[in-house]
N, C-alpha and C. Protein backbone atom coordinates (compact mmCIF):
# COMPACT_ATOMS: atom_id res chain seq x y z
N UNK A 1 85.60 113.05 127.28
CA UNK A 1 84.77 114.17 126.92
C UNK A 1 83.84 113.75 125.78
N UNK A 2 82.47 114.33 125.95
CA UNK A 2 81.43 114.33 124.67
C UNK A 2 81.63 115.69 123.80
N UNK A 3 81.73 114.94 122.37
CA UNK A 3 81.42 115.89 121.26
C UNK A 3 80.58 115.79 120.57
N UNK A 4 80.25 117.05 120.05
CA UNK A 4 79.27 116.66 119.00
C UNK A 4 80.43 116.84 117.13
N UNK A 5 79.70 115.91 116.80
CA UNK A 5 80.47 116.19 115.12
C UNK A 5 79.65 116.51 114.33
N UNK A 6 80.47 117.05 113.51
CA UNK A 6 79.61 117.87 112.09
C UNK A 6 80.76 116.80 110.93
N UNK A 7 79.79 117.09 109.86
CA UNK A 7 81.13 116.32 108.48
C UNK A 7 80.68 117.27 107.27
N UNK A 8 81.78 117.93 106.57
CA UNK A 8 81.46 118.87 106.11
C UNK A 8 81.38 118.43 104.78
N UNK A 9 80.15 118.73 103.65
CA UNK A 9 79.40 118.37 102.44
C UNK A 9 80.69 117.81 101.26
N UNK A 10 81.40 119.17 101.46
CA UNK A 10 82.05 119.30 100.36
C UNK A 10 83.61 118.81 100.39
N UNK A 11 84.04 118.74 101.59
CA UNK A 11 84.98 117.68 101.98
C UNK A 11 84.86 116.64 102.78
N UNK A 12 84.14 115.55 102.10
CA UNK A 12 83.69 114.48 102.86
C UNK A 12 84.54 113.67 104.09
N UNK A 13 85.93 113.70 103.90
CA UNK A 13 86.52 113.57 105.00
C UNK A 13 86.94 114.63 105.73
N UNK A 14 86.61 115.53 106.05
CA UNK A 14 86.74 116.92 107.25
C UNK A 14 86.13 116.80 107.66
N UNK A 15 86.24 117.09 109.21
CA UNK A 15 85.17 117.13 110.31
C UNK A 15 85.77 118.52 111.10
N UNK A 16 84.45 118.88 112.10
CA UNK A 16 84.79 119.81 113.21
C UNK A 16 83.67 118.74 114.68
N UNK A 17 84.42 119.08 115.22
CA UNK A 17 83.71 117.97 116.53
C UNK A 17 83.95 119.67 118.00
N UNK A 18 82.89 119.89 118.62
CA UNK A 18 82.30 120.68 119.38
C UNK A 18 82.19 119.82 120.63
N UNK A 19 82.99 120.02 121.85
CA UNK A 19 82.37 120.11 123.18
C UNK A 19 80.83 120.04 123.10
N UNK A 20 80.61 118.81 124.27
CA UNK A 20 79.28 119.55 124.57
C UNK A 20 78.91 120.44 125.15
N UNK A 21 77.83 121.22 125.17
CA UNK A 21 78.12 122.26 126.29
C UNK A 21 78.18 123.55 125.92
N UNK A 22 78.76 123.60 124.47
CA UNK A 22 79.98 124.26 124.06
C UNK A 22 79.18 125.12 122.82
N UNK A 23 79.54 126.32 122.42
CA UNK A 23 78.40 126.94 121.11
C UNK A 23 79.07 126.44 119.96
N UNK A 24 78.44 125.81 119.48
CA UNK A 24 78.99 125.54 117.73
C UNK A 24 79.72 126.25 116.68
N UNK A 25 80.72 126.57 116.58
CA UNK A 25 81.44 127.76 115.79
C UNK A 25 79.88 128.26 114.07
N UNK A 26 80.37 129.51 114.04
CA UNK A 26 79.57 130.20 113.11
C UNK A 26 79.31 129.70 111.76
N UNK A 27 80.83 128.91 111.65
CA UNK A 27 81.04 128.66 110.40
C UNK A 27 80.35 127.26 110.05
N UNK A 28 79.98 126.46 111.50
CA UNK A 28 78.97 125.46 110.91
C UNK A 28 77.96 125.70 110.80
N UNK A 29 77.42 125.56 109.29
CA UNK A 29 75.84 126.02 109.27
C UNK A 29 75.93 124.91 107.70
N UNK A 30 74.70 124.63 107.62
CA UNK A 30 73.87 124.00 106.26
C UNK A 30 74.03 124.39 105.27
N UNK A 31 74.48 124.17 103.66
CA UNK A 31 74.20 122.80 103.59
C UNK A 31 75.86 122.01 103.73
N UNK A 32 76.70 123.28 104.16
CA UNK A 32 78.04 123.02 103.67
C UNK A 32 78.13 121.65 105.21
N UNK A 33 78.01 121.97 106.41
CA UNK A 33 78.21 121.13 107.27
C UNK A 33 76.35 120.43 107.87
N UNK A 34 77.50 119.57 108.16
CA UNK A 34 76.22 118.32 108.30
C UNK A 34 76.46 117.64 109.81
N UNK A 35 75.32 117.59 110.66
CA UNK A 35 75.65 116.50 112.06
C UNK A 35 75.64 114.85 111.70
N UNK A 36 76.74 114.63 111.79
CA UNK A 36 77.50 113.01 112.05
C UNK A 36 77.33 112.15 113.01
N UNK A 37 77.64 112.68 113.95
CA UNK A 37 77.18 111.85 115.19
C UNK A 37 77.85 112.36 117.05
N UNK A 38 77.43 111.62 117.89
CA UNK A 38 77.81 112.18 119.21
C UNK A 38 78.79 111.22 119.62
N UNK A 39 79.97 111.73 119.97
CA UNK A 39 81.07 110.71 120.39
C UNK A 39 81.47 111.09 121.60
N UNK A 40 81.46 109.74 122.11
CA UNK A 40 81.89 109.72 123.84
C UNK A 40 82.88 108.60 124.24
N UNK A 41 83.55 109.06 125.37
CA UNK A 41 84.58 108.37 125.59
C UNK A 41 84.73 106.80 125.36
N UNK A 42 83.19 106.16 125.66
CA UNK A 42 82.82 104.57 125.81
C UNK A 42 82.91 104.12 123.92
N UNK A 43 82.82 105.52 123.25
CA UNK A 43 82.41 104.97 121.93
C UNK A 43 83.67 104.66 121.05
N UNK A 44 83.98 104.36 120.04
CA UNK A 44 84.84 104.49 118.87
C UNK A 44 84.54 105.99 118.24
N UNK A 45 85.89 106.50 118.37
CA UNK A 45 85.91 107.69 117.89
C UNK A 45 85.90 107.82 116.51
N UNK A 46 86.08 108.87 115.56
CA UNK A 46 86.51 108.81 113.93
C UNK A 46 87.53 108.55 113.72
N UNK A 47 87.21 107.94 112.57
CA UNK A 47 88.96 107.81 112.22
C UNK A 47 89.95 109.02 111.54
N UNK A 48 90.53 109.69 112.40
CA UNK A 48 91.67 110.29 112.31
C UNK A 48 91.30 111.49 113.69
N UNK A 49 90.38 111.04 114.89
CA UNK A 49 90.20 111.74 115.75
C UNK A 49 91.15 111.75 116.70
N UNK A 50 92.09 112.57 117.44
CA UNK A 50 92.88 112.25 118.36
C UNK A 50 92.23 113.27 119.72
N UNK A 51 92.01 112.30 120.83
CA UNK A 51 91.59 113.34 121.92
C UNK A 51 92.63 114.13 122.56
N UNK A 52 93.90 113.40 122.97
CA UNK A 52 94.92 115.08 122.70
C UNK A 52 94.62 115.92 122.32
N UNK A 53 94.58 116.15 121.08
CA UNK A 53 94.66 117.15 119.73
C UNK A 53 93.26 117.71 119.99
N UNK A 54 91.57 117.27 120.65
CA UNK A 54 91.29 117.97 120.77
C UNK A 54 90.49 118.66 121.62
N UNK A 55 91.42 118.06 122.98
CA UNK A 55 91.49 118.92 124.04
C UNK A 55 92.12 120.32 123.93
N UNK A 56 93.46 119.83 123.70
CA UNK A 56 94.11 120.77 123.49
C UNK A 56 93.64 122.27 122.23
N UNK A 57 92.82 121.88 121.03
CA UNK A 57 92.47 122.48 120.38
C UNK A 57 90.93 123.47 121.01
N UNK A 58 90.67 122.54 121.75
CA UNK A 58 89.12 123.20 122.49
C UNK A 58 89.30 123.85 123.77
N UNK A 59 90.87 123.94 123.96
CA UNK A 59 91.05 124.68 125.37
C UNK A 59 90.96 126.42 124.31
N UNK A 60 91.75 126.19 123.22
CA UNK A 60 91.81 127.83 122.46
C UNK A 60 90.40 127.78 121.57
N UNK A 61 90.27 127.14 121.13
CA UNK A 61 89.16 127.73 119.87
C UNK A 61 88.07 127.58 120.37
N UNK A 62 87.61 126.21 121.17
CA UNK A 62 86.31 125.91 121.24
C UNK A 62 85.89 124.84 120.71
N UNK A 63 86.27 123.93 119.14
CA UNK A 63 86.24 122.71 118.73
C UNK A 63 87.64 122.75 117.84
N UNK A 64 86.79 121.53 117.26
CA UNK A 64 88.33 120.56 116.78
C UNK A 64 88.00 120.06 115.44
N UNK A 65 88.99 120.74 114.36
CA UNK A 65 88.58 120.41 113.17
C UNK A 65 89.90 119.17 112.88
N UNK A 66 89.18 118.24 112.09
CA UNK A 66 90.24 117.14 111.60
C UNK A 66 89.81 115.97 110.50
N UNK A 67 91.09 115.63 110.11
CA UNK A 67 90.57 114.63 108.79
C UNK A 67 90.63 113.32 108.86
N UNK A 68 89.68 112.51 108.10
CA UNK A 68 89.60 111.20 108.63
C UNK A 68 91.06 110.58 108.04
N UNK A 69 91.18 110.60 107.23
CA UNK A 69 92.87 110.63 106.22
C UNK A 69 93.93 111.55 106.46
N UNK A 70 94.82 111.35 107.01
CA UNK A 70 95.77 112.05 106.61
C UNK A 70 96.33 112.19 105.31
N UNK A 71 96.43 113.77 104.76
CA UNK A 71 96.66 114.34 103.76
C UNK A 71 97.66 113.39 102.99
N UNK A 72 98.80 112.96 103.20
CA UNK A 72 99.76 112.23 102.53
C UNK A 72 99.48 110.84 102.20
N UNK A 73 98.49 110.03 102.88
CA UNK A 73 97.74 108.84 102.81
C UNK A 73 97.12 109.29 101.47
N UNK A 74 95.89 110.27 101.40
CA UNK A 74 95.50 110.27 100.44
C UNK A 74 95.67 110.68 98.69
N UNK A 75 97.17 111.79 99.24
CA UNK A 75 98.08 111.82 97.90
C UNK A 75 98.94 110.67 97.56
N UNK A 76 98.99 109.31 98.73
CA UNK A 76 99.54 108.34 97.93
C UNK A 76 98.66 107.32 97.34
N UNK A 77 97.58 107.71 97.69
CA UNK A 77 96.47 106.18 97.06
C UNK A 77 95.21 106.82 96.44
N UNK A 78 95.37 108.10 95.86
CA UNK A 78 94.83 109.00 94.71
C UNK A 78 95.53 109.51 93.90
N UNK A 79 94.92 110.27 92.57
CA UNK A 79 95.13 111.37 91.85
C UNK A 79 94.35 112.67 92.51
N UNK A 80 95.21 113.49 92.38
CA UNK A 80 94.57 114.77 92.97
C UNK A 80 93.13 115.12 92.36
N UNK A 81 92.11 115.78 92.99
CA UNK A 81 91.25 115.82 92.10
C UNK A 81 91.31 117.37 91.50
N UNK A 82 90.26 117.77 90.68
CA UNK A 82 90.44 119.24 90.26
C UNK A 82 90.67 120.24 91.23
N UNK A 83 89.87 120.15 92.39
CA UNK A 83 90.29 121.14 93.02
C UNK A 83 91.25 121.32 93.85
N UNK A 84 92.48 120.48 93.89
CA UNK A 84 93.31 119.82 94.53
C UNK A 84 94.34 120.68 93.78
N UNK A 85 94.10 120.67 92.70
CA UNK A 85 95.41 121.17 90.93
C UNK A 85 95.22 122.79 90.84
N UNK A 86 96.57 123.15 91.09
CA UNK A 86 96.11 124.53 90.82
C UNK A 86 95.62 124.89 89.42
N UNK A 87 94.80 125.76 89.15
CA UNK A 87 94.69 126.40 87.97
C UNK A 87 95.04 126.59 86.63
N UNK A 88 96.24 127.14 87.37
CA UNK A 88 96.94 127.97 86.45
C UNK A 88 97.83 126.76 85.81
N UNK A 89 98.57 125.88 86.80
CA UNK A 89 99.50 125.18 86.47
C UNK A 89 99.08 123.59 85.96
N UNK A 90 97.51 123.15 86.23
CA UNK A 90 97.42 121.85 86.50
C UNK A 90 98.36 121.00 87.79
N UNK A 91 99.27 121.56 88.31
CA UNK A 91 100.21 121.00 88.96
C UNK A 91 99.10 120.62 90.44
N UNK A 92 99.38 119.71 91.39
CA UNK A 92 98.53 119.48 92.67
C UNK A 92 99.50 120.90 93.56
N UNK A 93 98.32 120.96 94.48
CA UNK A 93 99.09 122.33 95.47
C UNK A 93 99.91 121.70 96.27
């Protein structure tokens, strides 16, 4: 299957990847999401894209949101950043 990807501003590793074909959910719009590129079966996908995950995700929603890192990868080879720390506590969420 062809998608189209978006990569979103403010979490540089999040993506939402859209069927072609397919209407772009509402919530992608400028400047927060950005078009990345068109991925097709012949191509190298992103890294942390699984086409299982988003078939299966585009049979209910329509696209497929996902991270190039998995979350625990990047709490082991970072410090959380501010917005990562809650508030109140400094503690990471």
């Amino acid at each position: 299957m062809t998608y189209t990807v978006f990569r979103n501003s403010r979490l540089p590793d999040f993506y939402c990847a859209v069927p072609q074909g397919r209407p772009v959910p509402p919530f992608v719009r400028e400047p927060v999401w950005a078009y990345e590129c068109i991925t097709t079966p012949d191509k190298p996908r992103p890294r942390g894209f699984s086409d299982e995950v988003a078939r299966f995700a585009c049979t209910f929603q329509g696209f497929y949101t996902f991270r190039e890192r998995p979350i625990l990868e990047r709490r082991l080879n970072r410090a959380p950043s501010a917005s990562e720390r809650d508030p109140t506590t400094g503690r990471e969420d």
